[in-house]
Protein backbone atom coordinates (compact mmCIF):
# COMPACT_ATOMS: atom_id res chain seq x y z
CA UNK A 1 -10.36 -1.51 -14.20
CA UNK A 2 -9.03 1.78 -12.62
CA UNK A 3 -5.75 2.00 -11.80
CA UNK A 4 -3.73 4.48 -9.41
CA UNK A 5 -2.72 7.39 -11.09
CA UNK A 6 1.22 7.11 -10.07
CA UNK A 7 2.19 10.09 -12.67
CA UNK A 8 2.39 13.91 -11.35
CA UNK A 9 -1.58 15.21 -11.82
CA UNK A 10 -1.43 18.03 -9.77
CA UNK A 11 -2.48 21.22 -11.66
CA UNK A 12 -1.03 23.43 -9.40
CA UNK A 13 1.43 21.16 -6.78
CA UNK A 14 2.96 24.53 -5.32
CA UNK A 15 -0.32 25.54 -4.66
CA UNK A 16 -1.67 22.38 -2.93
CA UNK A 17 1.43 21.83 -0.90
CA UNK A 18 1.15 25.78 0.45
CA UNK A 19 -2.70 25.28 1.64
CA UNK A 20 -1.72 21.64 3.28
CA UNK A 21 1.12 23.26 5.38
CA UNK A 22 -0.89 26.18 6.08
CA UNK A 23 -3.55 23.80 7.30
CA UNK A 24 -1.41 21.90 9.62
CA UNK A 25 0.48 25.55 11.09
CA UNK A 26 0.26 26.14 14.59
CA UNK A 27 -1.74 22.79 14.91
CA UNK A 28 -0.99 20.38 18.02
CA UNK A 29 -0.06 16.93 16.78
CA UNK A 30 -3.11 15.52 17.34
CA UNK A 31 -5.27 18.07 15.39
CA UNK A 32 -2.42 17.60 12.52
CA UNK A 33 -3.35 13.49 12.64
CA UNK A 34 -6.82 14.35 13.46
CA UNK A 35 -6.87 16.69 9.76
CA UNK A 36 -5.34 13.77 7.97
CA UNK A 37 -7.35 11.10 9.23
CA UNK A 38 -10.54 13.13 8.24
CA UNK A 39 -8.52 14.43 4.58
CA UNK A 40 -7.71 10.75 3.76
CA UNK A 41 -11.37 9.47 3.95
CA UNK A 42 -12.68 12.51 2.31
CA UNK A 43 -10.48 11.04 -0.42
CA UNK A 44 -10.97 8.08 -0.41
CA UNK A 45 -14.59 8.08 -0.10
CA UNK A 46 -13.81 10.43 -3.76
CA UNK A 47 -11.74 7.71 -4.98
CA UNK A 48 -14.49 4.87 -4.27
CA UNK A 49 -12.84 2.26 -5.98
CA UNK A 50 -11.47 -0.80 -3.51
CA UNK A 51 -8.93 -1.67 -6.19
CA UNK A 52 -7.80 1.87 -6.32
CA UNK A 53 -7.38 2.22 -3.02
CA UNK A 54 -5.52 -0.73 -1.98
CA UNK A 55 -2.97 -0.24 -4.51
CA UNK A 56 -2.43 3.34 -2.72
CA UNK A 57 -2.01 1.64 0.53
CA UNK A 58 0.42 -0.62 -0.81
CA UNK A 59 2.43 1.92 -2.14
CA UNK A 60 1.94 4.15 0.73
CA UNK A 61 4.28 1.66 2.67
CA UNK A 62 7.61 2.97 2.32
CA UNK A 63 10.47 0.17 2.05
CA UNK A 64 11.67 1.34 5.46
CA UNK A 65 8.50 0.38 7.23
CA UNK A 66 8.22 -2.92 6.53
């Protein structure tokens, strides 16, 4: 059974977090949430496996939410 992959996988993490702030610059809130919503099926719909993906909404819930 897959499992999340909790461990660092990034190849280049710099890189990725430079295009996903450049993304969301001079972006109205609601085009920012509007851009997640729409990144976070894309993958998820990658992902594709139910298992997978509950465990990342589980630990997507930080202690301070609940």
């Amino acid at each position: 059974m897959p499992r999340l992959e909790l461990n660092s996988n990034f190849t280049d993490p710099d890189a990725f977090y430079a295009a996903l702030t450049a993304l969301h610059r001079d972006r109205s809130e609601t085009e920012s949430e509007r851009i997640n919503a729409r990144l976070i099926l894309l993958l998820a719909n990658h992902i594709g496996d139910q298992t997978v993906l509950e465990e990342a909404i589980s630990h997507a819930v930080c202690d301070d939410d609940k």
